[in-house]
Protein backbone atom coordinates (compact mmCIF):
# COMPACT_ATOMS: atom_id res chain seq x y z
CA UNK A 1 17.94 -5.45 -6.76
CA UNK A 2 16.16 -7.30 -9.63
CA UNK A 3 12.38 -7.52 -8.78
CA UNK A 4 11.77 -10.55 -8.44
CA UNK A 5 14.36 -13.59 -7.36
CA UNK A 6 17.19 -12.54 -5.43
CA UNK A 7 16.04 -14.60 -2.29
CA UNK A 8 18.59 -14.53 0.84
CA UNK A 9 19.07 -16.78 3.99
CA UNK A 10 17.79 4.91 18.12
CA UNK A 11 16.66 8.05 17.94
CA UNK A 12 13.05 7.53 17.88
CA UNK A 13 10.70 10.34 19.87
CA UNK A 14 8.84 9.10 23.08
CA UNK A 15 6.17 10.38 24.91
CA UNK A 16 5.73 10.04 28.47
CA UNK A 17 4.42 6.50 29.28
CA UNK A 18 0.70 5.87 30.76
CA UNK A 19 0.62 3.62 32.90
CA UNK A 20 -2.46 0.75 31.66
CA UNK A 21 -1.31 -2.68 33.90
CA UNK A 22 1.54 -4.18 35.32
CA UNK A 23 1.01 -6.84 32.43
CA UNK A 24 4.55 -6.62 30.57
CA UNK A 25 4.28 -6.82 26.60
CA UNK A 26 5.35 -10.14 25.64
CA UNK A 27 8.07 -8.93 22.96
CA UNK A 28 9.13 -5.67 25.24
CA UNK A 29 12.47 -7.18 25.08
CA UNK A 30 12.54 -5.59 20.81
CA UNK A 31 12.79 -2.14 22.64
CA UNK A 32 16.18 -1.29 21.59
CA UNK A 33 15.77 -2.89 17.89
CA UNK A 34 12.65 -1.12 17.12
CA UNK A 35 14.43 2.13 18.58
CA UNK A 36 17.65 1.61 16.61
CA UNK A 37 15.26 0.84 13.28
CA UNK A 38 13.70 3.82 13.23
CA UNK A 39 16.76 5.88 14.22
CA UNK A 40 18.44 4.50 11.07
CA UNK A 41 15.67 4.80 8.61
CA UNK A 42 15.40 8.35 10.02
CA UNK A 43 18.80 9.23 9.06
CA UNK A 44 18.50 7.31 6.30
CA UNK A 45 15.86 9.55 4.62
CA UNK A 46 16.16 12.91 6.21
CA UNK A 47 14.93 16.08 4.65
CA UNK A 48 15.69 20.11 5.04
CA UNK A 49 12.58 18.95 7.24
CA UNK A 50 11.04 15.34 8.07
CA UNK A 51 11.84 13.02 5.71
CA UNK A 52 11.07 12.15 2.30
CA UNK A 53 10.75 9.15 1.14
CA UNK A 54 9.69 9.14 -2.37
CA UNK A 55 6.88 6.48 -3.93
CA UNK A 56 9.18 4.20 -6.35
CA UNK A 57 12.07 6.51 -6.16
CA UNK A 58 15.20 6.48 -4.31
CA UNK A 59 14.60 7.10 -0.79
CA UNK A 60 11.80 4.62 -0.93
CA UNK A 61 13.94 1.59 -2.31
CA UNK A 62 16.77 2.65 0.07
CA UNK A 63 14.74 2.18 3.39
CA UNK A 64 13.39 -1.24 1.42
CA UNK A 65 17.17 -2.20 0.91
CA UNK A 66 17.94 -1.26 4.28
CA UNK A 67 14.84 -3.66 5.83
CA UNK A 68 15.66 -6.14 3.30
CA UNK A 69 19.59 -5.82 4.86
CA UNK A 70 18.29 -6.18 8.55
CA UNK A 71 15.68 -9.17 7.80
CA UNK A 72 19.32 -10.70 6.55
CA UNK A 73 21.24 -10.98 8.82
CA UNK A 74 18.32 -11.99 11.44
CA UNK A 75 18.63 -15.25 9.19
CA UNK A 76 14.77 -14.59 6.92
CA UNK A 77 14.52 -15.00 3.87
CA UNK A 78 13.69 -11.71 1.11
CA UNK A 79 12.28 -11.47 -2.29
CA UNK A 80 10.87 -8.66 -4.66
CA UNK A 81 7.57 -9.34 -5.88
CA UNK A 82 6.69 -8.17 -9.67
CA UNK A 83 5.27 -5.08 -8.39
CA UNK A 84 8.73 -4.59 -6.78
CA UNK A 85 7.41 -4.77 -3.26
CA UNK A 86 9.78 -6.26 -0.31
CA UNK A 87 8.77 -9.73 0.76
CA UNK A 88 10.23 -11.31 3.75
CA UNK A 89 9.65 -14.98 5.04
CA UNK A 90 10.72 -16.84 8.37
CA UNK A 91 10.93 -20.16 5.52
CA UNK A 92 10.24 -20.14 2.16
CA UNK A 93 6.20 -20.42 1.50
CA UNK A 94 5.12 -23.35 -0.57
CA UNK A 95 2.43 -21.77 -3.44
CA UNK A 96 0.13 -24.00 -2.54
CA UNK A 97 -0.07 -23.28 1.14
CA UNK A 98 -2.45 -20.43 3.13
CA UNK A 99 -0.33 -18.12 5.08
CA UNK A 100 -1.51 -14.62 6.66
CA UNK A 101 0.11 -11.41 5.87
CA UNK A 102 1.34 -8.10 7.35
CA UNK A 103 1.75 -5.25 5.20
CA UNK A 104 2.21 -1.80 5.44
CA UNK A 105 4.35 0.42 3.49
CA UNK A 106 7.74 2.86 3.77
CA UNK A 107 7.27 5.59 1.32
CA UNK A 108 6.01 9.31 2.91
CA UNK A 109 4.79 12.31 1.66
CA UNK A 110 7.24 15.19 0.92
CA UNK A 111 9.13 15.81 4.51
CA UNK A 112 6.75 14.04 6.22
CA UNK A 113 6.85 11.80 9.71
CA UNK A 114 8.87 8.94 10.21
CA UNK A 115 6.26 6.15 11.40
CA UNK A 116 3.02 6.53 8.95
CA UNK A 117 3.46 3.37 7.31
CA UNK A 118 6.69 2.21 8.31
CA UNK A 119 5.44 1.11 11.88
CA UNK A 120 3.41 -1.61 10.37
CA UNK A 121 6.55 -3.24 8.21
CA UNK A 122 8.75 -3.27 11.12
CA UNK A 123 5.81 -4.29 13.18
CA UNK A 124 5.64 -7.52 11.32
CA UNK A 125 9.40 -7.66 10.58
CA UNK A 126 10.31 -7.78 14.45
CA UNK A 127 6.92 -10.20 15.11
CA UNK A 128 9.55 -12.26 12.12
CA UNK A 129 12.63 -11.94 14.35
CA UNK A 130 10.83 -12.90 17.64
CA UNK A 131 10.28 -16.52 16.04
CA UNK A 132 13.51 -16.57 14.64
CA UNK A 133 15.40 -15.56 18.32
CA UNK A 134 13.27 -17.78 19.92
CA UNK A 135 13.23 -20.67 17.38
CA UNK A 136 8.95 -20.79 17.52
CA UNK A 137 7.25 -21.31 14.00
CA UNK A 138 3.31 -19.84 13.69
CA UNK A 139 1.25 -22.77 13.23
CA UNK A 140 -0.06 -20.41 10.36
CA UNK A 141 3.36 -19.36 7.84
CA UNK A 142 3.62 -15.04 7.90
CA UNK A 143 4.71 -13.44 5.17
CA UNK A 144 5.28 -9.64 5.74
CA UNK A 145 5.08 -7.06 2.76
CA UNK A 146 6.30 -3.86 2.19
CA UNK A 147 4.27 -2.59 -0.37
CA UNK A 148 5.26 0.16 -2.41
CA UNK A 149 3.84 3.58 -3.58
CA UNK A 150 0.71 3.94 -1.09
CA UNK A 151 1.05 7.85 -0.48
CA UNK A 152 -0.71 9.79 -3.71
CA UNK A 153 1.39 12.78 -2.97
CA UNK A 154 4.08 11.95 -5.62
CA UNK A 155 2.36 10.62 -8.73
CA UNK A 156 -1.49 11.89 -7.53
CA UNK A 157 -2.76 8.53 -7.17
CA UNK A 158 -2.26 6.07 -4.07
CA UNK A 159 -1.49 2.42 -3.39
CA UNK A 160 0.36 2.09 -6.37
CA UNK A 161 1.91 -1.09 -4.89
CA UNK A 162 -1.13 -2.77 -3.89
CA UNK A 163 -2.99 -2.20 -7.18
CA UNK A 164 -0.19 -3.25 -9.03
CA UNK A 165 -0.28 -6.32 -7.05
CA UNK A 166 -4.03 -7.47 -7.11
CA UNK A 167 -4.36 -6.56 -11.05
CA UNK A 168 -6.01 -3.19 -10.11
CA UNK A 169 -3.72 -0.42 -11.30
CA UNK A 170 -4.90 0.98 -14.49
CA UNK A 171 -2.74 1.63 -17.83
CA UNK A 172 -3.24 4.84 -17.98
CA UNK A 173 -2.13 5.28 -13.88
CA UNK A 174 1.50 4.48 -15.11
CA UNK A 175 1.78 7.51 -17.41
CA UNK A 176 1.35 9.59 -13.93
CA UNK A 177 4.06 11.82 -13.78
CA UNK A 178 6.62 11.93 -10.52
CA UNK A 179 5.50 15.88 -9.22
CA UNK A 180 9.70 16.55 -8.96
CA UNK A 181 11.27 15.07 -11.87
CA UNK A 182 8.09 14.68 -14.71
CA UNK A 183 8.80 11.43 -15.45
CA UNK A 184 5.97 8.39 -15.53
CA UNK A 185 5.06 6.34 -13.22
CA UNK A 186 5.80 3.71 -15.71
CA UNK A 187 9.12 4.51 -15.80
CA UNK A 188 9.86 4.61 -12.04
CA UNK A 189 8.65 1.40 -12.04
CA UNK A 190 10.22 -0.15 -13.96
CA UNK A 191 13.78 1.04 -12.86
CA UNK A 192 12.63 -0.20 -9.45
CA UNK A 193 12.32 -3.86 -11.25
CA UNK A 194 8.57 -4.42 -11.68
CA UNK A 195 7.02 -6.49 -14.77
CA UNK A 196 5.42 -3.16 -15.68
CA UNK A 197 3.75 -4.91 -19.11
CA UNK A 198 1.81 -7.44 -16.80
CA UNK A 199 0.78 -5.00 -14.55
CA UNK A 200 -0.53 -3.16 -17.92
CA UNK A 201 -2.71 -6.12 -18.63
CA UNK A 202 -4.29 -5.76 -14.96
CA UNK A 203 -2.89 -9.25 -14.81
CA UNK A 204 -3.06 -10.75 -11.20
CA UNK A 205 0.29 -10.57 -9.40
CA UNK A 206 -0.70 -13.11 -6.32
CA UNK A 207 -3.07 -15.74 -5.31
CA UNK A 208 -5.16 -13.84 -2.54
CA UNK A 209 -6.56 -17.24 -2.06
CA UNK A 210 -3.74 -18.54 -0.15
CA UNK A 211 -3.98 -15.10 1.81
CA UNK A 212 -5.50 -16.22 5.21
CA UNK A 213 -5.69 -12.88 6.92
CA UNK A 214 -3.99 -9.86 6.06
CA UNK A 215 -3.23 -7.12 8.58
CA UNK A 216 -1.65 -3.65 8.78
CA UNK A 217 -0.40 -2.05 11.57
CA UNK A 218 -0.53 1.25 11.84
CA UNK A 219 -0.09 5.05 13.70
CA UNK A 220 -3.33 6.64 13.83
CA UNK A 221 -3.27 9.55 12.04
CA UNK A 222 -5.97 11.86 13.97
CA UNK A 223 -6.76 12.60 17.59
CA UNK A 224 -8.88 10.27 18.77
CA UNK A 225 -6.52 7.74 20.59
CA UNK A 226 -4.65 10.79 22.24
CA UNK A 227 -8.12 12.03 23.39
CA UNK A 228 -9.21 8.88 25.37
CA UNK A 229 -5.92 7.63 26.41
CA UNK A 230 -5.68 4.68 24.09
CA UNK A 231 -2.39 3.25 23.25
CA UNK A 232 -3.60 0.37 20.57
CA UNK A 233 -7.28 0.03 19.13
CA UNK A 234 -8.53 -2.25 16.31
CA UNK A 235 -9.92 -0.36 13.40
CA UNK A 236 -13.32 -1.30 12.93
CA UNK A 237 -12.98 0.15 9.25
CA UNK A 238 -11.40 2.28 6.48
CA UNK A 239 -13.22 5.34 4.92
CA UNK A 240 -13.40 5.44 1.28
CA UNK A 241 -13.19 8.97 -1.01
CA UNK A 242 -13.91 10.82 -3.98
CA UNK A 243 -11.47 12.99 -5.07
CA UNK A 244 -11.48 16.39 -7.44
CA UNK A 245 -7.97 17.56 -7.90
CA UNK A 246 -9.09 20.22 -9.78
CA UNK A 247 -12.49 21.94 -10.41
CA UNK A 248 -12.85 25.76 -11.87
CA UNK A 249 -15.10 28.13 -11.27
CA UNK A 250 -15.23 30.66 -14.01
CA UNK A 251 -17.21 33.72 -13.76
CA UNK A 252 -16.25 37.14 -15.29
CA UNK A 253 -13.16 39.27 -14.16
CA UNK A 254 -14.22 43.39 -13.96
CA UNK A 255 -13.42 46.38 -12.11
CA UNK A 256 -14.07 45.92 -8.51
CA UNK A 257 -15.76 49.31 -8.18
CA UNK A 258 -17.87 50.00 -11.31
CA UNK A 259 -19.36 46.50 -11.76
CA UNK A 260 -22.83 46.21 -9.01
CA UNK A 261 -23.59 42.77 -7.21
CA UNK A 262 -26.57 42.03 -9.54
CA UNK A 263 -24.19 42.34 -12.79
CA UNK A 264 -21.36 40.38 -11.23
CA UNK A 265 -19.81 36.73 -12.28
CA UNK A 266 -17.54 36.28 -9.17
CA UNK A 267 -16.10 33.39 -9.10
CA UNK A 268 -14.54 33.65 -5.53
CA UNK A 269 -18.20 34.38 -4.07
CA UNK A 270 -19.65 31.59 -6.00
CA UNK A 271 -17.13 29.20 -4.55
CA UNK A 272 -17.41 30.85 -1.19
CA UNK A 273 -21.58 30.06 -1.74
CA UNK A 274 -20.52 26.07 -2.66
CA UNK A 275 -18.24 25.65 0.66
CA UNK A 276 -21.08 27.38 2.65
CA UNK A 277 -23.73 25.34 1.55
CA UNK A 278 -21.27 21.85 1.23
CA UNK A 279 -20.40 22.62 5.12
CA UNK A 280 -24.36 22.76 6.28
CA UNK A 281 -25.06 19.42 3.87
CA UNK A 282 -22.49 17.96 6.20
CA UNK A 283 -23.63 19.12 9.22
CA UNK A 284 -26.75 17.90 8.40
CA UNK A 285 -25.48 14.25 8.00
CA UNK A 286 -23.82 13.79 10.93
CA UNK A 287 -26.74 14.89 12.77
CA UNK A 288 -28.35 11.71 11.27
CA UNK A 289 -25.91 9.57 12.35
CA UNK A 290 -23.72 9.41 9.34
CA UNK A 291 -19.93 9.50 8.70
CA UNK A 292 -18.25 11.81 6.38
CA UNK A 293 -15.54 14.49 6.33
CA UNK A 294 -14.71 16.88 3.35
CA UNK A 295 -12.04 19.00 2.33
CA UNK A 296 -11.11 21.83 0.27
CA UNK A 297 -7.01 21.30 0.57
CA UNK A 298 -6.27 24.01 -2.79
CA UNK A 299 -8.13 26.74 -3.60
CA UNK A 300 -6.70 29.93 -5.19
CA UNK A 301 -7.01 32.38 -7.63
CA UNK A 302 -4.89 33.16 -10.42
CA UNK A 303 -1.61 34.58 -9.21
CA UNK A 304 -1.08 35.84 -12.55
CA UNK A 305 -4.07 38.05 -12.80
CA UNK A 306 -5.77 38.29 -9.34
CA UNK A 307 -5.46 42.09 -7.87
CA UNK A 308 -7.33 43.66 -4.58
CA UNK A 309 -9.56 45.91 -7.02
CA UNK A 310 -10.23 42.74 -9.74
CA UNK A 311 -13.19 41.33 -9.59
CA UNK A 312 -11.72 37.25 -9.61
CA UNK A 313 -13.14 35.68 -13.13
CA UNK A 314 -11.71 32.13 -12.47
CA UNK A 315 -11.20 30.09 -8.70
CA UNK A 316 -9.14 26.40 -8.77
CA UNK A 317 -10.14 24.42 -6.43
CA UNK A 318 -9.48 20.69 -5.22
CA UNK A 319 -12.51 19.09 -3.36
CA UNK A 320 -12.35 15.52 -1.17
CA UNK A 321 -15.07 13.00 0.74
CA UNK A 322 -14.51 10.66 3.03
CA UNK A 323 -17.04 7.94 4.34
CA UNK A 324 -16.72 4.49 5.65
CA UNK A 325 -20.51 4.07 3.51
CA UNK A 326 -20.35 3.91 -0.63
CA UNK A 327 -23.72 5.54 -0.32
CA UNK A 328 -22.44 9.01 2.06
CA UNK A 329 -20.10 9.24 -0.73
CA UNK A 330 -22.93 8.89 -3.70
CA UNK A 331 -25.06 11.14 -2.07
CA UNK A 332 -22.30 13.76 -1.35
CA UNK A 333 -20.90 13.87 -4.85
CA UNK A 334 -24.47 14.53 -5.93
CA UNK A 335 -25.18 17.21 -3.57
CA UNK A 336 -21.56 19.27 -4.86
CA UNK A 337 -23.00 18.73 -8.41
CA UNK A 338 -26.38 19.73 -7.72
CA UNK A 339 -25.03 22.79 -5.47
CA UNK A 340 -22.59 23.89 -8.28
CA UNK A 341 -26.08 23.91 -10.64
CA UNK A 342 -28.17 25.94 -8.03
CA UNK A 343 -24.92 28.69 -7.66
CA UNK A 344 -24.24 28.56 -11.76
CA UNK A 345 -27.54 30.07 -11.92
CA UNK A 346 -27.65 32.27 -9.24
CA UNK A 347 -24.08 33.93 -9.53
CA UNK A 348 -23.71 33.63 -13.32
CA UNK A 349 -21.16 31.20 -13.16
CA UNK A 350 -19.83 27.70 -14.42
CA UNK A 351 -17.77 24.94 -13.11
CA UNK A 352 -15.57 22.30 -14.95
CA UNK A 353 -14.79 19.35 -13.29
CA UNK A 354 -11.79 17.06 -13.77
CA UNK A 355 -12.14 13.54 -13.31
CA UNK A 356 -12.32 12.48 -9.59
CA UNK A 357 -10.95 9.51 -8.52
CA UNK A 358 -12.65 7.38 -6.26
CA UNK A 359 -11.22 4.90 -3.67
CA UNK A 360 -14.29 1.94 -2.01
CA UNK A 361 -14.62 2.59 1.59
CA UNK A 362 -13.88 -1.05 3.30
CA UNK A 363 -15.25 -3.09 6.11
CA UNK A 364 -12.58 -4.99 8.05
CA UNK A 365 -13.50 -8.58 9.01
CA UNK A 366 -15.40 -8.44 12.04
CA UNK A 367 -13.99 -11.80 13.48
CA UNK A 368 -10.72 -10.43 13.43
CA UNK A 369 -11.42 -7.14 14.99
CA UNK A 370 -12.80 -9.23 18.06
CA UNK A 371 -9.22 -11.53 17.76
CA UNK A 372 -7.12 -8.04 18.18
CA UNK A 373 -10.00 -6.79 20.97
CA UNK A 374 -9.07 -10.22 23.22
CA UNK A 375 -5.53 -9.37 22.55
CA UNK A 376 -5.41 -6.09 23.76
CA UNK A 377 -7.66 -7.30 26.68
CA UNK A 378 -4.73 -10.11 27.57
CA UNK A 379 -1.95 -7.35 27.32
CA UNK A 380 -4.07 -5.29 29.79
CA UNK A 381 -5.13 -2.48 27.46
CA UNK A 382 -8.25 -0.90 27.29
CA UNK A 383 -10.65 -2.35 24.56
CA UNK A 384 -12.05 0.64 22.32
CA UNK A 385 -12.19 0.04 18.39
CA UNK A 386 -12.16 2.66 16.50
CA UNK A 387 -13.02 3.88 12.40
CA UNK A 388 -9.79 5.10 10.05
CA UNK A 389 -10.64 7.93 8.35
CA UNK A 390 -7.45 7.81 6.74
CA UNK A 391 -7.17 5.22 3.70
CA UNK A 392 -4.47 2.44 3.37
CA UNK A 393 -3.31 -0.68 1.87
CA UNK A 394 -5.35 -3.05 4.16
CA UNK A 395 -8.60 -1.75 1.99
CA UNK A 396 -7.88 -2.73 -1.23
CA UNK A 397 -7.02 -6.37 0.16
CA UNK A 398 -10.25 -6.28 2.27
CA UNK A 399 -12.01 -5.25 -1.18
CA UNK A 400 -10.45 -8.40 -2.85
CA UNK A 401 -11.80 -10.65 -0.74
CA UNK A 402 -9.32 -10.75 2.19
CA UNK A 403 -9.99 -10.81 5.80
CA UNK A 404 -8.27 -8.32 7.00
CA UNK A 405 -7.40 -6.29 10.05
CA UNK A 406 -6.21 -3.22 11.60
CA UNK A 407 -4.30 -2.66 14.71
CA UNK A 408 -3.91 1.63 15.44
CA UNK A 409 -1.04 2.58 17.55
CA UNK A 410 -1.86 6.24 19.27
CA UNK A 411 0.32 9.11 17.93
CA UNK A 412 0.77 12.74 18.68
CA UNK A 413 0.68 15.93 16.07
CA UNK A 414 -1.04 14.39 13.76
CA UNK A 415 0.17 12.78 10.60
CA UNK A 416 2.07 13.46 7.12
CA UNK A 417 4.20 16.26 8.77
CA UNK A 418 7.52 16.33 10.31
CA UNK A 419 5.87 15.99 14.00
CA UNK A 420 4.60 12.26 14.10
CA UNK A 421 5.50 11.39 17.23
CA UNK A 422 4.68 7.74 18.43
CA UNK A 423 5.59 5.83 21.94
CA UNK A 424 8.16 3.07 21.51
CA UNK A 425 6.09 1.90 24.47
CA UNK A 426 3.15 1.84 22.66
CA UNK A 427 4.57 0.47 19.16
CA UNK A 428 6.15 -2.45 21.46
CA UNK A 429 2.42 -2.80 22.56
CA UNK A 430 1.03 -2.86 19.05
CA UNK A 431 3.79 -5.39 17.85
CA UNK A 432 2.77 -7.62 20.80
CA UNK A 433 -1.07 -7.17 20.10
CA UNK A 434 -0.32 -8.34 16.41
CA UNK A 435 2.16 -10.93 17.33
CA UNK A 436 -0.62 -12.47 19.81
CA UNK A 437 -3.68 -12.38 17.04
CA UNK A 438 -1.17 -13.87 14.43
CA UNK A 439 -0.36 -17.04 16.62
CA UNK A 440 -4.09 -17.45 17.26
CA UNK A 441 -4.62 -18.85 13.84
CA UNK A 442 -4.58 -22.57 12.84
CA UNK A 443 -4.14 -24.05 10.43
């Protein structure tokens, strides 16, 4: 599919429903289509395990195809934006007209789950095909997106789509390389269709003027909603990080009985001493009231070296913050570099630091999160908003100036692993929460 003209005119897991009203969503009767969506994009993209849907490689543009293929034959209308995301239309959109939009994305992590981001596109696809059933036109146009590339797990870097699309993705982000076959992401790109030499010149691939509201709708990816029995909850707003992918910690390799502790450069203690004293900084913080989580998601030795009676001269280790407040993260990253100083001296030690790459924490509009709060109050659900501590695309259009908004849908097991597992119920729920707060606007 070229990127950007080519306009056109079940199997899912369920939990066991709880029971919130006798209120009946108002688009229950897109049961079987949602269920017979994600049934197909399932097969579609199956793995040894999960599924895999690759950022800007094949199993991504396949479930886009197959979206763009169902939004066709409900009678919409479909377009690739320069960026090579899926746009799809109830009528074609004047330029010079305001219109909200839902967005969310399709591409996973390697044999992931088969509703983190692809819940919100079909989410605003089916709110698409309830106006097109039923003949009704939003007094506000809706666009929905599927945006491309917004998991960092295959090129190290996320919302590839979204950047590319606001002007924000860097030259030097497309000569990531694709962590199966080495190429860049450049490259991937542009076999997908995108105008990769404007997106080099951080050149501005839509007016976000026209962009009334943008939401996302979305599983949560943590425990919370399980915990307090909450089907859908707005999302009040979307931690921001700072990521190491790699930081060393090089000491001095020796013979683990001849070498005393007051002679030693061990690089596993000294790393050992940095997570200790990172853990109790963070502690400390949330007994103030503050919001952060961290993570050490790699650390090792060196496989090619390490033995039970070495003494380990060098630890790798990858090191992540997330806060919904810029200054958590400011203060955090100066507390790991300050730490790192304190142990260099004490354990006879250095670290080197990659670059980190840093993501803005975002506020979601608050006028909108009471819109989706009345919503879920009319469709007889409890009324509970709640932070993301996961990142996605609705940040980076809240950051530009959008007003945007998240709708969570509760989800079991957690999230980028094969063991998602989200309600139909409760998606139907979601859909109708979104499809309410979407014909609220006016124009």
């Amino acid at each position: 599919m070229n990127a950007i003209v080519n306009e056109h005119s079940t199997g899912a897991k369920t939990m066991n429903p709880h029971t919130i009203t006798e209120t009946k969503p108002s688009l229950e009767h897109l049961t079987n289509d949602a269920e017979k969506i994600f049934a197909d994009l399932e097969e579609l993209s199956k793995d040894s395990i999960g599924v895999s849907r690759p950022s800007y490689g094949e199993g991504e543009s396949k479930a886009l195809d197959m979206v763009e293929g169902i939004a066709i034959k409900e009678g919409l209308i479909t377009s690739r934006d320069s960026a090579a995301n899926l746009v799809i239309e109830l009528e074609k959109i004047p330029d010079d007209q305001e219109y909200i939009m839902i967005g969310s994305h399709l591409d996973t992590v390697p044999q992931g789950g088969n509703y983190d981001g692809a819940a919100g596109v079909l989410a605003g696809l089916l709110c698409l095909v309830h106006f097109k059933r039923t003949g009704t036109t939003p007094e506000v146009p809706v666009k929905v997106i599927a945006l491309r590339a917004e998991e960092s797990a295959w090129f190290g870097a996320c919302y590839l789509g979204s950047k590319a699309l606001l002007g924000q993705l860097a030259a030097s982000e497309q000569d990531l390389t694709q962590r199966d076959d080495g190429k860049s992401l450049g490259t991937h790109m542009a076999e997908c269709g995108a105008e990769i030499k404007r997106i080099a010149k951080g050149e501005k691939l839509i007016d976000t003027t026209k962009i009334k509201a943008f939401f996302e709708l979305h599983i949560e990816q943590g425990p919370v909603m399980i915990a307090r029995n909450l089907p859908v909850a707005a999302v009040t707003g979307i931690r921001g990080n700072f990521r190491h992918r790699a930081i060393k910690c090089i000491g001095e390799a020796g013979h683990s009985g001849a070498v005393p502790r007051w002679l030693r450069k061990d690089a596993v203690f000294a790393t050992a001493d940095l997570i200790t004293r990172i853990d109790d900084h963070w502690t400390t913080i949330l007994q103030h009231g503050g919001d952060l989580v961290t993570t050490m998601g790699m650390l090792s030795t060196d496989p090619q070296h390490h033995a039970m009676s070495r003494i380990p001269g060098e630890v790798t280790f990858s090191f992540e913050a997330r806060s919904q407040y810029e200054h958590t993260l400011t203060a955090i990253e100066a507390l790991l570099h300050s730490e790192c100083a304190t142990i260099t001296y004490d354990r006879k030690v250095q670290f080197e630091f990659d670059k980190p790459v840093k993501t803005p924490p975002a506020v979601l509009d608050q006028s909108i999160v009471e819109r989706i709060n009345r919503a879920c109050g009319d469709e007889g659900l409890p009324i509970e908003p709640i932070p993301s501590g996961a990142g996605h695309d609705a940040s980076l259009f809240a950051n530009a100036g959008v007003p945007t908004g998240m709708i969570f849908v509760r989800n079991r097991n957690g999230s980028h692993n094969p063991e998602e597992e989200m309600d139909i119920a409760d998606f139907i729920r979601g859909t109708s929460v979104l499809y309410s707060t979407i014909t609220e606007f006016k124009s």
